[in-house]
C-alpha atoms as a PDB file:
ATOM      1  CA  UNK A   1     -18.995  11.826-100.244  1.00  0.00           C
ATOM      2  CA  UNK A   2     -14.864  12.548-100.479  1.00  0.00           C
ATOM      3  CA  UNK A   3     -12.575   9.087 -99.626  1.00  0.00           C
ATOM      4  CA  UNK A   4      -9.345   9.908 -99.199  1.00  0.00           C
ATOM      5  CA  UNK A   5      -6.357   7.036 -99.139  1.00  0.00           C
ATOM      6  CA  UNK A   6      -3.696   7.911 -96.472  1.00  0.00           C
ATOM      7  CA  UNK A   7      -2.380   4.896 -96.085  1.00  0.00           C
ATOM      8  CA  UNK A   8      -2.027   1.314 -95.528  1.00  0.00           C
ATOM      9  CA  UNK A   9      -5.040   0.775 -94.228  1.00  0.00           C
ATOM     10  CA  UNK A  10      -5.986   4.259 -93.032  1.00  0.00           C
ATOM     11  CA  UNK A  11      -9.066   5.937 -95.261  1.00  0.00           C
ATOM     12  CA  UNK A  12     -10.731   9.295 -94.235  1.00  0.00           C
ATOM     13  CA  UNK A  13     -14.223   9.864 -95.275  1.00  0.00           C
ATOM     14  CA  UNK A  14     -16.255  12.920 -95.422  1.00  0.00           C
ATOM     15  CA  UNK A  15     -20.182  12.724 -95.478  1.00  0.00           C
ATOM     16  CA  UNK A  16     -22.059  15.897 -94.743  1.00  0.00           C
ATOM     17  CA  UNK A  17     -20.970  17.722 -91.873  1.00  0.00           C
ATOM     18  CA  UNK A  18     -18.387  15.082 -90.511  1.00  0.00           C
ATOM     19  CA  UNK A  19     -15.309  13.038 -90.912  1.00  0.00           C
ATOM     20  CA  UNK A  20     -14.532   9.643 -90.432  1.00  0.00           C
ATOM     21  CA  UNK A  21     -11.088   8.296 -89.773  1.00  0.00           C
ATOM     22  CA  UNK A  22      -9.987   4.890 -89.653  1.00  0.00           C
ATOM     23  CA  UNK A  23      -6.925   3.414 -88.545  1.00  0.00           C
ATOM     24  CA  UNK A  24      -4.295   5.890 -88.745  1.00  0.00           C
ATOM     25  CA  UNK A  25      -0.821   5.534 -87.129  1.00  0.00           C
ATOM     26  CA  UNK A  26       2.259   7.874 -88.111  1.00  0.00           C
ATOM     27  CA  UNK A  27       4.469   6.968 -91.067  1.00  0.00           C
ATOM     28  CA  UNK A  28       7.460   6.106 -89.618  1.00  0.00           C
ATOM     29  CA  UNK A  29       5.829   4.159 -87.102  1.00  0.00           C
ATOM     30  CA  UNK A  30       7.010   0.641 -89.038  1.00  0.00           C
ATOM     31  CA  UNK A  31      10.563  -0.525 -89.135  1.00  0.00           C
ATOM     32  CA  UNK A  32      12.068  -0.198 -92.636  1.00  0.00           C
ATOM     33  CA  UNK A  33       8.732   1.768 -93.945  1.00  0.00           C
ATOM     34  CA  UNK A  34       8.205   5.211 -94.628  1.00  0.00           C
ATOM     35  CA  UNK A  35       4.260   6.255 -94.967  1.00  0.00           C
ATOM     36  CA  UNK A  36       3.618   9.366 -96.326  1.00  0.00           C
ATOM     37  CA  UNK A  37       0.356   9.903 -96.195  1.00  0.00           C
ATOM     38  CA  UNK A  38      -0.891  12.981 -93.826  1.00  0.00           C
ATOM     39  CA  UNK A  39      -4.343  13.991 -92.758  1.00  0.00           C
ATOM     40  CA  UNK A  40      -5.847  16.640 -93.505  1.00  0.00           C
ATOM     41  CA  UNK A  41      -6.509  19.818 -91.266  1.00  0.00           C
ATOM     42  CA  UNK A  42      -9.885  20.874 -90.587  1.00  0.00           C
ATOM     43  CA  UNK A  43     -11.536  23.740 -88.634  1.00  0.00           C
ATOM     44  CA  UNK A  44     -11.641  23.860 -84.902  1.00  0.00           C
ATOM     45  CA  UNK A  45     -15.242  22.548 -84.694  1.00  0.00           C
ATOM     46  CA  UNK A  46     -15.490  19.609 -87.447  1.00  0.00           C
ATOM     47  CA  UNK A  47     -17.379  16.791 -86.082  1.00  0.00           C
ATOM     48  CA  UNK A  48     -14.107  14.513 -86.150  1.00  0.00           C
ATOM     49  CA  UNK A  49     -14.792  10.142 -85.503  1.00  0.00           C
ATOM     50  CA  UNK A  50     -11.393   8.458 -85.444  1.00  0.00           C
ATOM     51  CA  UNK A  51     -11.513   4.528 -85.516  1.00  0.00           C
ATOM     52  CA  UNK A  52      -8.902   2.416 -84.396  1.00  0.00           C
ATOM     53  CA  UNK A  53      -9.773  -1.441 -84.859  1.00  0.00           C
ATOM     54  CA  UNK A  54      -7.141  -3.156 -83.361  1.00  0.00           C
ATOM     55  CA  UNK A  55      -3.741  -2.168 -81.206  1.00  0.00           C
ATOM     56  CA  UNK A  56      -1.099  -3.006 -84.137  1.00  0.00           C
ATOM     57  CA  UNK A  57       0.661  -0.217 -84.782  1.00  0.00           C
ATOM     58  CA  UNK A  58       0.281  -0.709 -88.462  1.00  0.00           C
ATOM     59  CA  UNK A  59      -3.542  -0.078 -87.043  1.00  0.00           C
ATOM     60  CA  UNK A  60      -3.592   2.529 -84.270  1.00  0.00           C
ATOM     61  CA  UNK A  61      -1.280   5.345 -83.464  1.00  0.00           C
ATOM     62  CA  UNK A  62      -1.475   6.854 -79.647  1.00  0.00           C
ATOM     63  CA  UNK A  63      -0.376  10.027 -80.986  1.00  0.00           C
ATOM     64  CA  UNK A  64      -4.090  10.165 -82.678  1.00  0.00           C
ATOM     65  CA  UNK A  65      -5.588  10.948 -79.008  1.00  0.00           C
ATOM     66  CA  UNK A  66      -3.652  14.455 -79.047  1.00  0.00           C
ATOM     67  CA  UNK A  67      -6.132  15.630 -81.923  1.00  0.00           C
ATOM     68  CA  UNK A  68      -8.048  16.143 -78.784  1.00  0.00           C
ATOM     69  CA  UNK A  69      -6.448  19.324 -78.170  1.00  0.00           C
ATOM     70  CA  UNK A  70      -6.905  20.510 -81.619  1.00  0.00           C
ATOM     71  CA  UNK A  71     -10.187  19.605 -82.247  1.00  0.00           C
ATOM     72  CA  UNK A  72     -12.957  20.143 -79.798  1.00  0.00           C
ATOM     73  CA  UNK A  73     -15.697  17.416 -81.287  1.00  0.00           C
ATOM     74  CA  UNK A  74     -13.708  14.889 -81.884  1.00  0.00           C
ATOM     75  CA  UNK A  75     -14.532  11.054 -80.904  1.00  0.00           C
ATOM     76  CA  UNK A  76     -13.007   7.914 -80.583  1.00  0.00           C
ATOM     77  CA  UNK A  77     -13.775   4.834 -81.468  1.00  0.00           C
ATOM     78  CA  UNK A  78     -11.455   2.277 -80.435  1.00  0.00           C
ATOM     79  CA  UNK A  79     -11.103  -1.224 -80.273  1.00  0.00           C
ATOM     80  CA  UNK A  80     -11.077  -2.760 -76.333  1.00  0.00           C
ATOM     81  CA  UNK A  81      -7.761  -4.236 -76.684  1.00  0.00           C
ATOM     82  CA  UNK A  82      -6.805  -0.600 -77.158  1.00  0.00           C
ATOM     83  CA  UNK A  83      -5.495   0.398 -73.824  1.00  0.00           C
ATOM     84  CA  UNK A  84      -4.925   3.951 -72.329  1.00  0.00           C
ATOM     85  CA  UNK A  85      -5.250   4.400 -68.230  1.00  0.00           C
ATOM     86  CA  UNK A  86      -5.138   7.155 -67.029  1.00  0.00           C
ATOM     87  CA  UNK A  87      -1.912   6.372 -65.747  1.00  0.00           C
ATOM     88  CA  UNK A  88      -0.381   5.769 -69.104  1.00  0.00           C
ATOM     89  CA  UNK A  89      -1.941   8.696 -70.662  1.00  0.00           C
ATOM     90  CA  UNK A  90      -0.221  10.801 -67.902  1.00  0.00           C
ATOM     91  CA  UNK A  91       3.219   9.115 -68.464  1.00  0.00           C
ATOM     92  CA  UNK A  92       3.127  10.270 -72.300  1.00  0.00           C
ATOM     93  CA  UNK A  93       1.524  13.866 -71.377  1.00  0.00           C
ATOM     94  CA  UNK A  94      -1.957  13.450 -72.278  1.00  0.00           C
ATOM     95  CA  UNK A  95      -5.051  14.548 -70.758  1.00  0.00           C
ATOM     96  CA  UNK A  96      -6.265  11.625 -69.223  1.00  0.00           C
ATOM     97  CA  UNK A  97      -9.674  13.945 -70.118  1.00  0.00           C
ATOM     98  CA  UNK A  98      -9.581  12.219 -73.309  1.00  0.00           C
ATOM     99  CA  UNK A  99     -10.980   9.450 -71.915  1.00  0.00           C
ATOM    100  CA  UNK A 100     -14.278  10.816 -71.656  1.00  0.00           C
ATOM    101  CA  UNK A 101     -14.101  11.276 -75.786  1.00  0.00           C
ATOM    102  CA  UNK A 102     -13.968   7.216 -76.047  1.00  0.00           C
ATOM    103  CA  UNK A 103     -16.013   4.689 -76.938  1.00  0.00           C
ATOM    104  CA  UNK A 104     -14.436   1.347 -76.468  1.00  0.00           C
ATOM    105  CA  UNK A 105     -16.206  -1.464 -78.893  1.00  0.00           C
ATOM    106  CA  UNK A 106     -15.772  -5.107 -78.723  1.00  0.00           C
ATOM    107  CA  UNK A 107     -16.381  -7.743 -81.618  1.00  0.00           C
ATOM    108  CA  UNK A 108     -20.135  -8.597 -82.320  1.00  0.00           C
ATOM    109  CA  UNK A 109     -21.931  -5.611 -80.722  1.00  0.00           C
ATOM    110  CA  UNK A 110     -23.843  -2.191 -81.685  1.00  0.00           C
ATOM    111  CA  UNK A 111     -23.172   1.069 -80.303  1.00  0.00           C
ATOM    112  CA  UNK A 112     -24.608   4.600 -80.953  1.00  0.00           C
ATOM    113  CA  UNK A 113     -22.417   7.674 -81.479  1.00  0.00           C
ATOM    114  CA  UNK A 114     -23.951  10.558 -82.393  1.00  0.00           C
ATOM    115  CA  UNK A 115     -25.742   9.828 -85.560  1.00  0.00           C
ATOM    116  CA  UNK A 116     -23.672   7.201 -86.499  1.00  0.00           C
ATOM    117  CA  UNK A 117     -25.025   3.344 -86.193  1.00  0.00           C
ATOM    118  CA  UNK A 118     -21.758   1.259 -85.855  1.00  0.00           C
ATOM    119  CA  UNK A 119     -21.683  -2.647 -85.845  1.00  0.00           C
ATOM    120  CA  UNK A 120     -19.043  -4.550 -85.243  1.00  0.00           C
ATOM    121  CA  UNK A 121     -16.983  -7.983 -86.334  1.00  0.00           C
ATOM    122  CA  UNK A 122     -14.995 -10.010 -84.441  1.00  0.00           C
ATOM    123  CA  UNK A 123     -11.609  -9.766 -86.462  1.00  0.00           C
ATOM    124  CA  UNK A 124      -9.214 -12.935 -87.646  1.00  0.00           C
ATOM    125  CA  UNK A 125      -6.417 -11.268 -86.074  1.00  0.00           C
ATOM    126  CA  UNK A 126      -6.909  -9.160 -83.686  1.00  0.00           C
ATOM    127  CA  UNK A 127      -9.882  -6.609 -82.446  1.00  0.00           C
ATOM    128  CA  UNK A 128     -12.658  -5.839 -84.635  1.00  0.00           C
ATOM    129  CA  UNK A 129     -14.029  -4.899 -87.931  1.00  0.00           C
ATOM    130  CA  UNK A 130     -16.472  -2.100 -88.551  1.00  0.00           C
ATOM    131  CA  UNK A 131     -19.743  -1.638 -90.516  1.00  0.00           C
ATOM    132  CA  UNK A 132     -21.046   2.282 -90.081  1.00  0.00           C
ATOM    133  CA  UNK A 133     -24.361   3.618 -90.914  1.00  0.00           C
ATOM    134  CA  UNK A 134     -25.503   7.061 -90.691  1.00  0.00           C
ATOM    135  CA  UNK A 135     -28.248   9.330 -92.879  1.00  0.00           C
ATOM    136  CA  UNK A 136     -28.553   6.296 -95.406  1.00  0.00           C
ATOM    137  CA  UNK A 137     -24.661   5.783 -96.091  1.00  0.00           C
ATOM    138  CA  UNK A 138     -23.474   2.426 -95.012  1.00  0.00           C
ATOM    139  CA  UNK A 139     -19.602   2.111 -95.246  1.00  0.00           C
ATOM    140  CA  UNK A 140     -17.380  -1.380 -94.127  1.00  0.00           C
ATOM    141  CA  UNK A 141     -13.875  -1.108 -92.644  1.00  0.00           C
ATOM    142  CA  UNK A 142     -12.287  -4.798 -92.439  1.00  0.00           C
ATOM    143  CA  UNK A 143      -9.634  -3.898 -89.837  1.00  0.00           C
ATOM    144  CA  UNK A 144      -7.695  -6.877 -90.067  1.00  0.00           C
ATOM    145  CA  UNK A 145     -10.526  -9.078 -90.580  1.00  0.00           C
ATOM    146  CA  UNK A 146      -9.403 -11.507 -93.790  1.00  0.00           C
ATOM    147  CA  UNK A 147      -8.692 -15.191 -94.458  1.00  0.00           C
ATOM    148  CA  UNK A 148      -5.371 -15.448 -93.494  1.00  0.00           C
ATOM    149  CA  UNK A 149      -3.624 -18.248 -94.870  1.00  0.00           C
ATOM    150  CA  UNK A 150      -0.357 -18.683 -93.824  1.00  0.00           C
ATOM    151  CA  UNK A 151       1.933 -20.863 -95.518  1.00  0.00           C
ATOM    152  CA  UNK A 152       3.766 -23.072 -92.552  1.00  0.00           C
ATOM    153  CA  UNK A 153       0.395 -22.509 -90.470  1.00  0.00           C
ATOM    154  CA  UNK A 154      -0.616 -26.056 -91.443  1.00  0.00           C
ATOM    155  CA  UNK A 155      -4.347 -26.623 -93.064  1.00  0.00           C
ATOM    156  CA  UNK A 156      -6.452 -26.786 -89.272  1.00  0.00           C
ATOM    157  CA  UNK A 157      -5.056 -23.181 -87.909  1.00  0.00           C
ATOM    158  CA  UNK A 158      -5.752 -21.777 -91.596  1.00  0.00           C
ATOM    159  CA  UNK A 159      -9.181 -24.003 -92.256  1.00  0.00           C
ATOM    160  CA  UNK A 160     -10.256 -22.793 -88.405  1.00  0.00           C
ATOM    161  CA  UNK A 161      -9.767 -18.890 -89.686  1.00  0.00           C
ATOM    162  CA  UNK A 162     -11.361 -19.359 -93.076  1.00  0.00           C
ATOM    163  CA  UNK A 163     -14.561 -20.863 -91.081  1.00  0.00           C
ATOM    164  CA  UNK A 164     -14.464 -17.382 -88.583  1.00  0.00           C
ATOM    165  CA  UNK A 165     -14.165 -15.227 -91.516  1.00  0.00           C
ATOM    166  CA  UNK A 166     -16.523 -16.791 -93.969  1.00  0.00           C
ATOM    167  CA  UNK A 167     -18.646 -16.618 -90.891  1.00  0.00           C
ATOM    168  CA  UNK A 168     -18.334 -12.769 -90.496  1.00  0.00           C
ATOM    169  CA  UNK A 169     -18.540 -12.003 -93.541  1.00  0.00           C
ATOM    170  CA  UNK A 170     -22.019 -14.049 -94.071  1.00  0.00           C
ATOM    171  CA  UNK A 171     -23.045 -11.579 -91.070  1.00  0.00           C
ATOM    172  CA  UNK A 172     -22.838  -8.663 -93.825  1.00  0.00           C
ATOM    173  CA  UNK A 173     -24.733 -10.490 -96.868  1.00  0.00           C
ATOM    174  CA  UNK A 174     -27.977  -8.746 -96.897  1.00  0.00           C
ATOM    175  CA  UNK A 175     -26.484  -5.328 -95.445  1.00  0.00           C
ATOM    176  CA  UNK A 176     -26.252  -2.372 -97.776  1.00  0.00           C
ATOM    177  CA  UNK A 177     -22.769  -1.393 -98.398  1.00  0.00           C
ATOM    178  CA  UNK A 178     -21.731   1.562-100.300  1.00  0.00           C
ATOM    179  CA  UNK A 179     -17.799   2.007 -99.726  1.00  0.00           C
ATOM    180  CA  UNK A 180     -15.834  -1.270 -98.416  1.00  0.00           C
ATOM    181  CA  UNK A 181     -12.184  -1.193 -97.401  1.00  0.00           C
ATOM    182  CA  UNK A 182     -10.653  -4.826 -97.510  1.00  0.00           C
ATOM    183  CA  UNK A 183      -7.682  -6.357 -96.580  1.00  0.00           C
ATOM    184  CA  UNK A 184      -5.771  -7.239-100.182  1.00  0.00           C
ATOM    185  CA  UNK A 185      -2.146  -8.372 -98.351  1.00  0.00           C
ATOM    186  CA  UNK A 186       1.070  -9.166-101.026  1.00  0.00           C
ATOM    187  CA  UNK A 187       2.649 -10.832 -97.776  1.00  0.00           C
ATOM    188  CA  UNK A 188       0.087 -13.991 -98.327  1.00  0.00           C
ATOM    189  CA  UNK A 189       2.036 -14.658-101.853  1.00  0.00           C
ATOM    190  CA  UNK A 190      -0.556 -16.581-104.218  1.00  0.00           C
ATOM    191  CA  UNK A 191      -3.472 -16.454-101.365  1.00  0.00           C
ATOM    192  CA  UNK A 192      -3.306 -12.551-101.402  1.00  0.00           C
ATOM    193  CA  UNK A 193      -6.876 -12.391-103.325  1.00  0.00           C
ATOM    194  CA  UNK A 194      -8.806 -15.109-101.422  1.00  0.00           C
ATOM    195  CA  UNK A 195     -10.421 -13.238 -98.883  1.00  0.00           C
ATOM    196  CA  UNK A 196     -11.108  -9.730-101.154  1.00  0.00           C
ATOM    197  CA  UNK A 197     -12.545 -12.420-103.736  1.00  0.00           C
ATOM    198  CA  UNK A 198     -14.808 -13.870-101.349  1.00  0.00           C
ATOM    199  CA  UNK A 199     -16.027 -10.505 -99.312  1.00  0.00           C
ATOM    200  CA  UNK A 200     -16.206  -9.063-103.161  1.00  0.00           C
ATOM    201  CA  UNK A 201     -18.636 -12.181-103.924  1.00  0.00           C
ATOM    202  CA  UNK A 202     -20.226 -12.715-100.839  1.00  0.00           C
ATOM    203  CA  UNK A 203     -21.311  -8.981 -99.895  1.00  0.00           C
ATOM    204  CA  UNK A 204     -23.237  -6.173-101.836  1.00  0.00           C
ATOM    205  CA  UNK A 205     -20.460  -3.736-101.774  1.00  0.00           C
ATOM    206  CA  UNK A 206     -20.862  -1.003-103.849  1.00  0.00           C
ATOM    207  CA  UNK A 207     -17.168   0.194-104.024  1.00  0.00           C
ATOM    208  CA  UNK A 208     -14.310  -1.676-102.691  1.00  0.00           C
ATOM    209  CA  UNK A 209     -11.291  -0.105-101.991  1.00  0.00           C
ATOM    210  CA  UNK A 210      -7.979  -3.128-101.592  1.00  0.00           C
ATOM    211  CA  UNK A 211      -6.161  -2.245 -98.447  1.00  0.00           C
ATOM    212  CA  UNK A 212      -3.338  -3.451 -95.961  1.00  0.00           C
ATOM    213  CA  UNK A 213      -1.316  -3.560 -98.668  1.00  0.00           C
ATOM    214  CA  UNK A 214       2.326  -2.425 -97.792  1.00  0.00           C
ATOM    215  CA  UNK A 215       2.990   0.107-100.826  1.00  0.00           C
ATOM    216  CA  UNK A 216       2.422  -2.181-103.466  1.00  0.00           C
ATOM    217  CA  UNK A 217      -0.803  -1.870-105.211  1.00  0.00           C
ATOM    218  CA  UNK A 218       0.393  -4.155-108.612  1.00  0.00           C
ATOM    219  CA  UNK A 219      -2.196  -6.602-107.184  1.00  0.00           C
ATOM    220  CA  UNK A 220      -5.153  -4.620-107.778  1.00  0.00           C
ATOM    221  CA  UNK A 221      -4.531  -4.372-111.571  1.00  0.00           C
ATOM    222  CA  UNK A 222      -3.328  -8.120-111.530  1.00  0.00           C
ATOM    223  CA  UNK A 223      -6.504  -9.092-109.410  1.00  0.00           C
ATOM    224  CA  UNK A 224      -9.387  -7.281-111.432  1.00  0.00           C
ATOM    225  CA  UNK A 225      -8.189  -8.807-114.693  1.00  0.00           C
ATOM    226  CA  UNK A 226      -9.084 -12.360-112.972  1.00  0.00           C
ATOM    227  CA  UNK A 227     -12.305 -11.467-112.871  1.00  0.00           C
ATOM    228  CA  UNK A 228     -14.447 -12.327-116.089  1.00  0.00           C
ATOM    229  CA  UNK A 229     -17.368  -9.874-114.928  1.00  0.00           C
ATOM    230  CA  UNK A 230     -16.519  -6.370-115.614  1.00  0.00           C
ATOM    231  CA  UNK A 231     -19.252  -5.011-113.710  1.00  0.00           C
ATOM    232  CA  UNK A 232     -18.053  -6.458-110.786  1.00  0.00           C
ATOM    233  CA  UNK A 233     -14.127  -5.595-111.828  1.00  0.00           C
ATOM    234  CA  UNK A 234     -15.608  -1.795-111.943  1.00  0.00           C
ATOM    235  CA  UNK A 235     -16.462  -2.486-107.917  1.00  0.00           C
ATOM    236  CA  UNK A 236     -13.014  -2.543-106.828  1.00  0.00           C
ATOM    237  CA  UNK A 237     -11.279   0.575-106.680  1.00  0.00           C
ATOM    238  CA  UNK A 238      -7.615   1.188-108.267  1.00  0.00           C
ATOM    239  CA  UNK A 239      -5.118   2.761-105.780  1.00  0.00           C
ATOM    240  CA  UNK A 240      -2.128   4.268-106.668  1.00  0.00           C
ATOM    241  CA  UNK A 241      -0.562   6.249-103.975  1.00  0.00           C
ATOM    242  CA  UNK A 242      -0.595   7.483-100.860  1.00  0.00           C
ATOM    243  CA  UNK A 243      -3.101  10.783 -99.801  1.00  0.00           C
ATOM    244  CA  UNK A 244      -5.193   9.823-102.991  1.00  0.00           C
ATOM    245  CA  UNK A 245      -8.645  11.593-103.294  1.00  0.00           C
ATOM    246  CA  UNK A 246     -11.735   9.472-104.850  1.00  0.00           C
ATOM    247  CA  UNK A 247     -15.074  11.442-105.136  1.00  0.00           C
ATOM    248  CA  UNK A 248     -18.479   9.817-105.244  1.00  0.00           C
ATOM    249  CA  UNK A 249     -21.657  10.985-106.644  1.00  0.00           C
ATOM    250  CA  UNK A 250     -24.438  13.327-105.025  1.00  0.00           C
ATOM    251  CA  UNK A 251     -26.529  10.305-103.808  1.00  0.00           C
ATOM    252  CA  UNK A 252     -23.939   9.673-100.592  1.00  0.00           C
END
């Protein structure tokens, strides 16, 4: 298994014969930001799964349903609050076809797609957060599933979302989890670790990789020396830039 870092919180993943995308969105997409990271072009016929989890555009890109024209088994699976008529696909010339390459998820469900078993969250922001199965590889994408807290939110909007999220994340205790993406924000100032700690504590993740975090990845160095158990230090996964390639043993 290949896991490539675009960016932000966009990972690609390749396992056997297929390739799994999650939340991509164009680089310049964010005011003042400039993303670099690109995917990858594959042949014609790759088995292509994009995920989008929620409608930020930090999250989801429209331009991602134009693949469709490149690549002939490609699928989407996108968040509900994701919207595309046919009407609005029109009005930015695409094939409202595309539609029929969708699968539209909402928080606390299963759905089948192809071979892959998909389960989702219900997200602390907004849309959903995905745990994938497929041929004995589990994988966790967080979307923007975290405990947010907020300073100015006041202590019952932030103790309400660390109830939800503790409460999700207790959904994924005895689930086997080989590669985890997690929400490791600099924007939450000194509670930037809280909810990594407690997915990293509360969850049998394998391999975590920090995410959602903006082009600064000091954190992960500052984070993993707080941590007095180096086995579980060796879990979480140093990033360092953009379109970064981390490969994993034979046994995924």
């Amino acid at each position: 298994m290949q896991v490539v870092f675009i960016h932000h919180s966009c990972f690609l993943v390749e396992i056997d014969d297929k390739v799994l995308i999650f939340d991509y969105f164009d680089g310049d997409n964010i005011d003042g930001m400039h993303f670099t990271g690109r995917l990858p072009d594959y042949e014609p016929a790759t088995k292509i799964y994009m995920f989008a989890s929620h409608c930020h555009k930090d999250h989801y890109d429209m331009d991602i349903l134009r693949l469709a024209e490149r690549y002939e088994n490609i699928h989407y699976i996108l968040s509900k609050d994701i919207r595309i008529s046919p009407n609005f696909l029109k009005k930015h010339g695409i094939d409202p076809a595309v539609r029929d390459r969708v699968t539209f998820v909402s928080p606390e469900n299963e759905y089948h797609v192809d071979d892959l078993d998909i389960m989702t969250l219900r997200s602390t922001d907004a849309g959903v957060a995905f745990y994938i199965s497929s041929h004995g590889v589990s994988l966790f994408h967080a979307g923007d599933l975290n405990d947010w807290e907020w300073e100015g939110a006041g202590d019952l909007v932030n103790g309400i979302t660390r109830r939800n999220f503790r409460h999700e994340i207790k959904r994924l205790a005895d689930k086997p989890i080989n590669v985890a993406f997690f929400p490791m924000d600099p924007k939450l100032g000194e509670y930037q670790f809280r909810g990594f700690d407690y997915f990293l504590h509360n969850t049998g993740a394998e391999y975590v990789f920090p995410m959602h975090m903006w082009q600064d990845y000091s954190g992960i160095a500052e984070y993993k020396k707080r941590l007095s158990n180096k086995e579980m230090a060796d879990r979480v996964i140093d990033i360092e830039r953009e379109n970064q390639t981390f490969a994993f043993g034979e046994n995924y």
